[in-house]
Protein backbone atom coordinates (compact mmCIF):
# COMPACT_ATOMS: atom_id res chain seq x y z
CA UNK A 1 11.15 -12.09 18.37
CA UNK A 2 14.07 -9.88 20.29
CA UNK A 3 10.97 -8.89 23.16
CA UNK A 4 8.23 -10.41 25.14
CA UNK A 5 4.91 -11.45 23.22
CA UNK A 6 2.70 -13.61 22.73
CA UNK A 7 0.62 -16.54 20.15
CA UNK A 8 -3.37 -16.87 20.32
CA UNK A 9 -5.16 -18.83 18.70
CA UNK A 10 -7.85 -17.56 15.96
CA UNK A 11 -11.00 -18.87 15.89
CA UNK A 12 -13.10 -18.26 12.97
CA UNK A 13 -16.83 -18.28 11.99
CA UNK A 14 -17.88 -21.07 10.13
CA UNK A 15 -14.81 -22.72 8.38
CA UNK A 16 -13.81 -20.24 6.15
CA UNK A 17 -10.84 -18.73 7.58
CA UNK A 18 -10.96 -15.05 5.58
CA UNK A 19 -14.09 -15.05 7.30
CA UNK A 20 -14.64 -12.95 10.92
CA UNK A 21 -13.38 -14.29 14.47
CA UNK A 22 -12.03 -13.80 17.63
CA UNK A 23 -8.65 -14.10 19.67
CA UNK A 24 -9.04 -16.74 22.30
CA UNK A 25 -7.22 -15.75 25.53
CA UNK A 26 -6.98 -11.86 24.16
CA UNK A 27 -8.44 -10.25 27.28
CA UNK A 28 -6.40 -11.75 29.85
CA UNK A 29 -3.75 -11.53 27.56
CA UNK A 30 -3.60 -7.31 27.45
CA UNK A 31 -5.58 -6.55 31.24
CA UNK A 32 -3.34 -4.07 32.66
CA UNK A 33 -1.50 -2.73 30.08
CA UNK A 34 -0.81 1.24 30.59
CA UNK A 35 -1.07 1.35 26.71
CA UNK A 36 -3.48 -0.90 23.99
CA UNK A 37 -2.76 -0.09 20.16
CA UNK A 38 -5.76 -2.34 18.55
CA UNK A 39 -6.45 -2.57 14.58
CA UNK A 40 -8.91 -0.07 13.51
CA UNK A 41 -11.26 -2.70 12.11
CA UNK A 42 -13.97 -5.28 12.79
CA UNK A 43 -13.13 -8.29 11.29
CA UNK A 44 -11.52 -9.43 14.37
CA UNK A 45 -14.91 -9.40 17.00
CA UNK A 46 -12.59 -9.40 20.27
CA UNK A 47 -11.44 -6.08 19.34
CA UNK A 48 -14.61 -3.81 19.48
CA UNK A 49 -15.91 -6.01 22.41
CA UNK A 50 -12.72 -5.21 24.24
CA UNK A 51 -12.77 -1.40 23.62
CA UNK A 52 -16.40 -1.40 24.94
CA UNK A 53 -14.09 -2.84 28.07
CA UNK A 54 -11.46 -0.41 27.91
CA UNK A 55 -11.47 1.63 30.97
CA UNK A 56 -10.90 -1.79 33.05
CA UNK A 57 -8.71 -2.95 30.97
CA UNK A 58 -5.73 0.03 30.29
CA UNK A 59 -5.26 3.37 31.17
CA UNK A 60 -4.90 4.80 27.20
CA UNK A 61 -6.72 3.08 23.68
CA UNK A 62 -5.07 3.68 20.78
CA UNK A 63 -6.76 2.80 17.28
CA UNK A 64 -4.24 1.99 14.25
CA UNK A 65 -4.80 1.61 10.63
CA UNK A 66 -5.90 3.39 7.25
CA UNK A 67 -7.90 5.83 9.12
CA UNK A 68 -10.59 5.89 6.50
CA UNK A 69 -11.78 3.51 4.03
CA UNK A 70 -10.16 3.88 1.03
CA UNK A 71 -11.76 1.07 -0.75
CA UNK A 72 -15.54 2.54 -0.36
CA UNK A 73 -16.49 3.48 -4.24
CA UNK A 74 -15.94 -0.61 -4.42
CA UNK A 75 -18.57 -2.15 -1.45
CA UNK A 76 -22.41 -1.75 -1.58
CA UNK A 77 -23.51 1.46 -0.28
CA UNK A 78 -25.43 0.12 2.46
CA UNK A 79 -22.37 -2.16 3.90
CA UNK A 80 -20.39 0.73 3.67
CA UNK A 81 -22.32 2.83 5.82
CA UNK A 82 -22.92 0.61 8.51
CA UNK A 83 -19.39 -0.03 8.98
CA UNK A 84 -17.81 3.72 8.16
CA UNK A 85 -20.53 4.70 11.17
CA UNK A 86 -19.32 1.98 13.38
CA UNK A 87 -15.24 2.81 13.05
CA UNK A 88 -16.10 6.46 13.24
CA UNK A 89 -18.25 5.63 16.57
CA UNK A 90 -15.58 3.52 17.70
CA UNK A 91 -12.47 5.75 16.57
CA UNK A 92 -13.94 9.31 17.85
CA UNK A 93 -13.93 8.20 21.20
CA UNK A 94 -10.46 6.99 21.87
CA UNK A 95 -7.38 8.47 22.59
CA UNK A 96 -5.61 8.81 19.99
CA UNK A 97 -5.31 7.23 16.69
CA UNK A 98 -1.87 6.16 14.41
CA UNK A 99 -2.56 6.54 10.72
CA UNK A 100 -0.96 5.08 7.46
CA UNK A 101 -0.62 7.94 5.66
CA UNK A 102 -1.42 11.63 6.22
CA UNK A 103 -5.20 11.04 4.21
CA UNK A 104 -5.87 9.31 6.99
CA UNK A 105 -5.09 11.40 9.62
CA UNK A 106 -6.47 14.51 8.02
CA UNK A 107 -9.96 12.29 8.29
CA UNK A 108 -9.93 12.49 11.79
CA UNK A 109 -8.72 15.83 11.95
CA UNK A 110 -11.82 17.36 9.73
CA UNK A 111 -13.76 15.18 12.17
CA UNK A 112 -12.99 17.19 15.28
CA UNK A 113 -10.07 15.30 16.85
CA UNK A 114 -7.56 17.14 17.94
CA UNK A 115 -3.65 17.45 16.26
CA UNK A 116 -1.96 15.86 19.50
CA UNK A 117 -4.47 13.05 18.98
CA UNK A 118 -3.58 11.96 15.39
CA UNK A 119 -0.24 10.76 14.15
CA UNK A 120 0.53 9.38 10.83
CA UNK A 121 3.14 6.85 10.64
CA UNK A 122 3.58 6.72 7.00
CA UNK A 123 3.38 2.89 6.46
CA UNK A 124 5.99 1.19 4.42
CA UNK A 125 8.60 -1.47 4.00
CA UNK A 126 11.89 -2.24 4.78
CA UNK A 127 13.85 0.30 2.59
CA UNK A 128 17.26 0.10 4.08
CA UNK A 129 16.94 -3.73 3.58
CA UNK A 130 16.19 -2.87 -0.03
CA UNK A 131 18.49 -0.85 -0.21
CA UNK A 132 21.13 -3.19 0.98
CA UNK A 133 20.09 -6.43 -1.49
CA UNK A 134 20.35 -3.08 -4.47
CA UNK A 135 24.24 -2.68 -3.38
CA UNK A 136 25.06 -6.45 -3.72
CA UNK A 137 23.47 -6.62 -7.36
CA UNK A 138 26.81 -6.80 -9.48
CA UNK A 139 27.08 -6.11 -13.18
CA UNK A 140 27.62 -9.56 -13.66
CA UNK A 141 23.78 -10.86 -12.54
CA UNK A 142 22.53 -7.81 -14.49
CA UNK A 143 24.99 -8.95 -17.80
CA UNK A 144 23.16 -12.91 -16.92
CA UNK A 145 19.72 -11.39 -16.94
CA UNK A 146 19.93 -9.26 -19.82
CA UNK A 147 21.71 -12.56 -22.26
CA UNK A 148 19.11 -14.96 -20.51
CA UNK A 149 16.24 -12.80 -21.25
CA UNK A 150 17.77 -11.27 -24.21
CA UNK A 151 16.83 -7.72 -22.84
CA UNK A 152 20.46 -6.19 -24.60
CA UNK A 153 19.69 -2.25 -25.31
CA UNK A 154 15.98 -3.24 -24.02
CA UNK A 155 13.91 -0.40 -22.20
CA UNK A 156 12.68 -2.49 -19.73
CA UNK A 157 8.99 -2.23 -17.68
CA UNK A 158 8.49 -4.17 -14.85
CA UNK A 159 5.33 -5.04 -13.07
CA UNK A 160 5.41 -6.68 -9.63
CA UNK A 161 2.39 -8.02 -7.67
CA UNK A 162 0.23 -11.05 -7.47
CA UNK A 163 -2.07 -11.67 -10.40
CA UNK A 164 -5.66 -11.17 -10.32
CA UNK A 165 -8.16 -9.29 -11.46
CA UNK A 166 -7.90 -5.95 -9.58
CA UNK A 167 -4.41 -5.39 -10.65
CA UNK A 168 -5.42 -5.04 -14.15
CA UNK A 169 -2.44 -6.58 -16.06
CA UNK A 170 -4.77 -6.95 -19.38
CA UNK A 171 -4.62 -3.38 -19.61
CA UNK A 172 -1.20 -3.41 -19.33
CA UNK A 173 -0.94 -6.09 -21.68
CA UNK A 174 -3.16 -4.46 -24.18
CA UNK A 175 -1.69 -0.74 -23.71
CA UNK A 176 2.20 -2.33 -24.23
CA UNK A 177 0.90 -3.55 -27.29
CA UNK A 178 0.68 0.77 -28.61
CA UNK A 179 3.79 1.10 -26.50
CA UNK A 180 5.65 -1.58 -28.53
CA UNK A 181 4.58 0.07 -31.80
CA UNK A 182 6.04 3.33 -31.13
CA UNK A 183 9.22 1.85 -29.24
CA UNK A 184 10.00 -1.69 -30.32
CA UNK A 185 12.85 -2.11 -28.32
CA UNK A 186 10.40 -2.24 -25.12
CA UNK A 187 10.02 -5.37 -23.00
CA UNK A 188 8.18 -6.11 -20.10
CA UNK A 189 8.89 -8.15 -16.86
CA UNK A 190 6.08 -9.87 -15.11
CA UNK A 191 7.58 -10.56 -11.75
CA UNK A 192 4.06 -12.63 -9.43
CA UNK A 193 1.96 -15.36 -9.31
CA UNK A 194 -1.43 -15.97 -9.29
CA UNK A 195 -5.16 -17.16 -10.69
CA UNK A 196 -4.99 -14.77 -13.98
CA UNK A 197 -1.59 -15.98 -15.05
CA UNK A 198 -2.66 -18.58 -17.92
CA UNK A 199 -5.52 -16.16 -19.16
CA UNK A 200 -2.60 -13.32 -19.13
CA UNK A 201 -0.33 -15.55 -21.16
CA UNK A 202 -3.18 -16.22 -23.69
CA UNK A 203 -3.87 -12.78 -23.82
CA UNK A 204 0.10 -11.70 -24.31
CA UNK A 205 -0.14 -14.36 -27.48
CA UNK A 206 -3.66 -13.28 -28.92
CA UNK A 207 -1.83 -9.96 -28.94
CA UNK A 208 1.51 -11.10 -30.65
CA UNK A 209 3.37 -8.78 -28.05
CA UNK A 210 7.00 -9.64 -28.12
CA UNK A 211 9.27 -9.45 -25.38
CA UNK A 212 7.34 -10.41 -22.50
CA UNK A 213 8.38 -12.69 -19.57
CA UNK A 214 6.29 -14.11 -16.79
CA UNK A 215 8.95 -15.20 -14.23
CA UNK A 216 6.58 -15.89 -11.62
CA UNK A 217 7.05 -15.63 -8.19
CA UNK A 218 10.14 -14.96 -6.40
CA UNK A 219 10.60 -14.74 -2.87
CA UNK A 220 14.71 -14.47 -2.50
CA UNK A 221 15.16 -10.60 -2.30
CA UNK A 222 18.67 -10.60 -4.06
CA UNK A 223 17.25 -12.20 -7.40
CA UNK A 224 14.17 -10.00 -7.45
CA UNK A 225 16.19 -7.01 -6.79
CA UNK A 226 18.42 -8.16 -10.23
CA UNK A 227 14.68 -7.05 -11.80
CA UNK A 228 13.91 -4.27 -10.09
CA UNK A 229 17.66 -3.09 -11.13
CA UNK A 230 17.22 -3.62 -14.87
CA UNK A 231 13.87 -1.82 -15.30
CA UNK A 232 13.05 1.46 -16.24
CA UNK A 233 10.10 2.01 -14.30
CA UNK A 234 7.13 -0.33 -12.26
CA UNK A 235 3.80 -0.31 -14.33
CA UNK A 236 1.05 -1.39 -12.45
CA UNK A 237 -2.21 0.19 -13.97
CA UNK A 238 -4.26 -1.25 -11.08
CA UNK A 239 -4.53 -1.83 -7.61
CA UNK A 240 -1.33 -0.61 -5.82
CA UNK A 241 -0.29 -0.78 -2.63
CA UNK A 242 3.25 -0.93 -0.73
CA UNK A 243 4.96 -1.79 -4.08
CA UNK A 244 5.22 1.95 -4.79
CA UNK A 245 7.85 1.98 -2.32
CA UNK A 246 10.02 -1.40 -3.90
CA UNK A 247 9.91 0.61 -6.50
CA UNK A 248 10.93 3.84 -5.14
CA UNK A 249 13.94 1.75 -3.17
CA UNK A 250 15.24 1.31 -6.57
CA UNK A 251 14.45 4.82 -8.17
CA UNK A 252 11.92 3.54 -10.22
CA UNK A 253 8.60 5.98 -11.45
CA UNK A 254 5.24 4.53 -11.09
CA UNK A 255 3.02 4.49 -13.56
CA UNK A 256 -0.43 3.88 -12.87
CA UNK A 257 -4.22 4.70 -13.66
CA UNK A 258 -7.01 5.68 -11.47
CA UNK A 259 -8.73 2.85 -9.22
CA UNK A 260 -11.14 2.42 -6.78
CA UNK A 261 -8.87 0.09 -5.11
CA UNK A 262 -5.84 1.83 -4.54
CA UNK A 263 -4.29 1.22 -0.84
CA UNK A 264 -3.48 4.39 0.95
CA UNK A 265 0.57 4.25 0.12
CA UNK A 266 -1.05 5.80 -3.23
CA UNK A 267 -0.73 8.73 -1.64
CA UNK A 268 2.84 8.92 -1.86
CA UNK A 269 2.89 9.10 -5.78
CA UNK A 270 3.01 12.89 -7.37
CA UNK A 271 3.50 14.10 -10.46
CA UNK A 272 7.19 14.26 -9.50
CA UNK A 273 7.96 10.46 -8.89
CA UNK A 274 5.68 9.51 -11.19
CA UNK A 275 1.97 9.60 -12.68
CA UNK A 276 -2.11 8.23 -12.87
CA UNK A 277 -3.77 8.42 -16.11
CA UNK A 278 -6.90 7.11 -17.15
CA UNK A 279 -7.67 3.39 -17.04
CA UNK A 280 -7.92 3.11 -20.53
CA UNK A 281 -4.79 1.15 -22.42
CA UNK A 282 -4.40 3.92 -25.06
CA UNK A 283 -3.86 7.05 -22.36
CA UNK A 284 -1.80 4.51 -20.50
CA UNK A 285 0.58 3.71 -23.24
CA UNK A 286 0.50 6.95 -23.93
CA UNK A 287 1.96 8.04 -20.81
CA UNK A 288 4.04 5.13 -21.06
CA UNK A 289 5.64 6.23 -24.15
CA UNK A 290 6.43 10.01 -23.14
CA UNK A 291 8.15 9.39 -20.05
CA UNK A 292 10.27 6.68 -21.67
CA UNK A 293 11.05 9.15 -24.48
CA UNK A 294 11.93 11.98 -22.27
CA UNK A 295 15.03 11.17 -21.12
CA UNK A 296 15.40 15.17 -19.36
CA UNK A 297 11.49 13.84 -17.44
CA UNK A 298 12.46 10.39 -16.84
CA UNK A 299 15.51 11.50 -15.06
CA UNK A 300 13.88 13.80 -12.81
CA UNK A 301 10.87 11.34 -11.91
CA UNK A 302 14.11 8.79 -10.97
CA UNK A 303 15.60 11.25 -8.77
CA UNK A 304 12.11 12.08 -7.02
CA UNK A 305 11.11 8.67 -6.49
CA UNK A 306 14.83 8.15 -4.71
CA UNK A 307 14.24 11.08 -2.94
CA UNK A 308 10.94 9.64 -1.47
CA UNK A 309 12.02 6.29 -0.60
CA UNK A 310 14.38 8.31 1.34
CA UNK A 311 11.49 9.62 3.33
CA UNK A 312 10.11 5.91 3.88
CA UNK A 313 12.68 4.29 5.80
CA UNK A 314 11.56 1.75 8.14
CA UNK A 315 13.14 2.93 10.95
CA UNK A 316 11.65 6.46 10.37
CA UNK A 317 7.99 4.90 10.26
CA UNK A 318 8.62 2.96 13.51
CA UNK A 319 9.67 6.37 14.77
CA UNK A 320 6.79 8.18 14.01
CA UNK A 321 4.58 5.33 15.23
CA UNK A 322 6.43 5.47 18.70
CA UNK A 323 6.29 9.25 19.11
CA UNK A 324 2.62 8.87 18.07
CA UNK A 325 1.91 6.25 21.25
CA UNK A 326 4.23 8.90 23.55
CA UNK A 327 2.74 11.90 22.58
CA UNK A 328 -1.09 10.25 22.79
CA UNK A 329 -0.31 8.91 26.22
CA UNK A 330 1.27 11.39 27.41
CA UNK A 331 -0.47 14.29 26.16
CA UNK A 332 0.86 18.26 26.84
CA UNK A 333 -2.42 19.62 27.53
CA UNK A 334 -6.27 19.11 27.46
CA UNK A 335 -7.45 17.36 24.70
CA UNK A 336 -11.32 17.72 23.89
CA UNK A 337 -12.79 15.95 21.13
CA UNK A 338 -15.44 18.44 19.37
CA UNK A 339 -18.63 15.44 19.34
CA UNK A 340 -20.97 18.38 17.75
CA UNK A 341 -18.31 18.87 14.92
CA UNK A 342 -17.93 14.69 14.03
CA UNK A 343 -21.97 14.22 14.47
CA UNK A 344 -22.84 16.74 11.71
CA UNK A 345 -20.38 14.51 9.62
CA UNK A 346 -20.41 11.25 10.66
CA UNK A 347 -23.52 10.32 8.27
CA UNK A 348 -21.65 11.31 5.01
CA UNK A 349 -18.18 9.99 5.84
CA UNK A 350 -18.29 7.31 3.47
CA UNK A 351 -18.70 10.27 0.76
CA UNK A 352 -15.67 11.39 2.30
CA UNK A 353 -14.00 8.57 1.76
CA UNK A 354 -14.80 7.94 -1.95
């Protein structure tokens, strides 16, 4: 890396390595820094042990990350409020805190911190890179594609992601097949790996769908972006995360249905770029269907979702995040955390977040 850092080692709990652990060398590592940003979450244990340290240790504490759980409906109710009061107990009390999206920050905000206290940063990908492997896509690799897949005069849906359960590509499987009936010239592009991929490709067989390809995993930008090109629009009916923006790098609308699950970059999908329906396969084909058959609509929904990844660039997200640490550390004027307002909520903030 182009600046001074540092490697520590991670030492887990037991020998799972998804399970909890700790940063060897982490506190000598960050004593005397005039600024900490830590990750707004306890699965690593040297964090909360060093913010109990914090006043020896740095002059401001920052917290980053979702700034609420957004996965709560999905953990045992119990779980979830023992660790929603522990990040609340923790978060209220620092600094400042740097959001992914603005759900997060309007969290805190109901919670009593104040505005020059809470910055989202809008969390994303690299766009302009995106943006860049789009431009060198020639007619010629889409013209290869199209005869290799034999996708000619094709409308063409593309789902990207890793395969397992919570991404829910048997319901996409089973809505394409109602999609397919009422537009036969559909196909669909299955760009991942993962555990569900042989029950998938049973499942795309049991169904007699035509026009399906699993191409698996690919990791050089370039040739993904060839498929991201060709499509139409990114279908992913379940859990969905930064791959709204891919998408929107390549004016595609999302269509997706309502989960539990959902990482906060949901937040950037409106009716404008795109749409949530049901998570049934018959509303989602549905919905399928009328934006592909509304050329006036689909047109529209391209130019939105363009016009947000325009709002996502990298380097405007590492902005925001940098004005957020300036403006925390440096704040304007006195700052006072309303406690009484963030007690009489604290209890139900896992309602909040659901």
């Amino acid at each position: 890396m182009p600046f001074s850092h540092c490697a520590l080692p991670m030492r887990h709990v037991g020998f799972n390595r998804q399970a909890p652990g700790w940063l060897a060398g982490l506190k000598q590592a960050v004593a005397g820094s005039d600024v900490i940003v830590a990750p707004h979450e306890l699965h690593c244990l040297s964090i909360p042990y060093l913010w109990m340290q914090r006043r020896q240790l740095c002059s401001n504490w920052i917290w980053w990350g979702h700034g609420y759980n957004y996965q709560a409906s999905t953990q045992h109710p119990i779980y979830r409020w023992t660790i929603n009061g522990m990040k609340d107990f923790l978060g209220i009390r620092a600094n400042g805190m740097i959001t992914y999206t603005q759900g997060g920050a309007n969290y805190w905000l109901e919670r009593g911190m104040p505005s020059n206290r809470v910055f989202p940063f809008m969390n994303t990908i690299n766009v302009e890179g995106l943006w860049e492997s789009r431009r060198q896509v020639t007619e010629h690799h889409l013209a290869e594609a199209r005869l290799r897949l034999g996708l000619r005069d094709k409308k063409i849906l593309l789902f990207s992601g890793r395969l397992y359960a919570d991404k829910k590509v048997d319901l996409l499987l089973q809505a394409l097949l109602h999609v397919q009936r009422a537009c036969p010239d559909a196909a669909l592009l299955i760009l991942g790996d993962g555990a569900e991929r042989s029950r998938l490709e049973v499942l795309c067989r049991t169904l007699r769908l035509h026009d399906v390809h699993f191409l698996g995993e690919i990791t050089d930008t370039l040739v993904s972006s060839v498929y991201f090109k060709l499509a139409q629009m990114l279908v992913i009916p379940g859990l969905v995360g930064l791959a709204i923006v891919h998408g929107f790098a390549f004016s595609l609308p999302l269509i997706t249905t309502e989960h539990p699950a959902h990482g906060p970059e949901i937040e950037y999908l409106s009716r404008h770029n795109g749409c949530i329906t049901a998570p049934n396969p018959e509303t989602y084909a549905a919905e399928i269907i009328r934006v592909l058959t509304s050329s006036r609509e689909y047109r529209s929904m391209q130019e939105e979702a363009d016009n947000t990844a325009r709002q996502l660039t990298l380097r405007a997200s590492a902005s925001r995040f940098m004005q957020g640490i300036h403006q925390i550390s440096n704040p304007s004027g006195p700052a006072v955390i309303d406690r009484r307002r963030f007690k009489r909520t604290a209890l139900d903030s896992s309602t909040t977040a659901a």
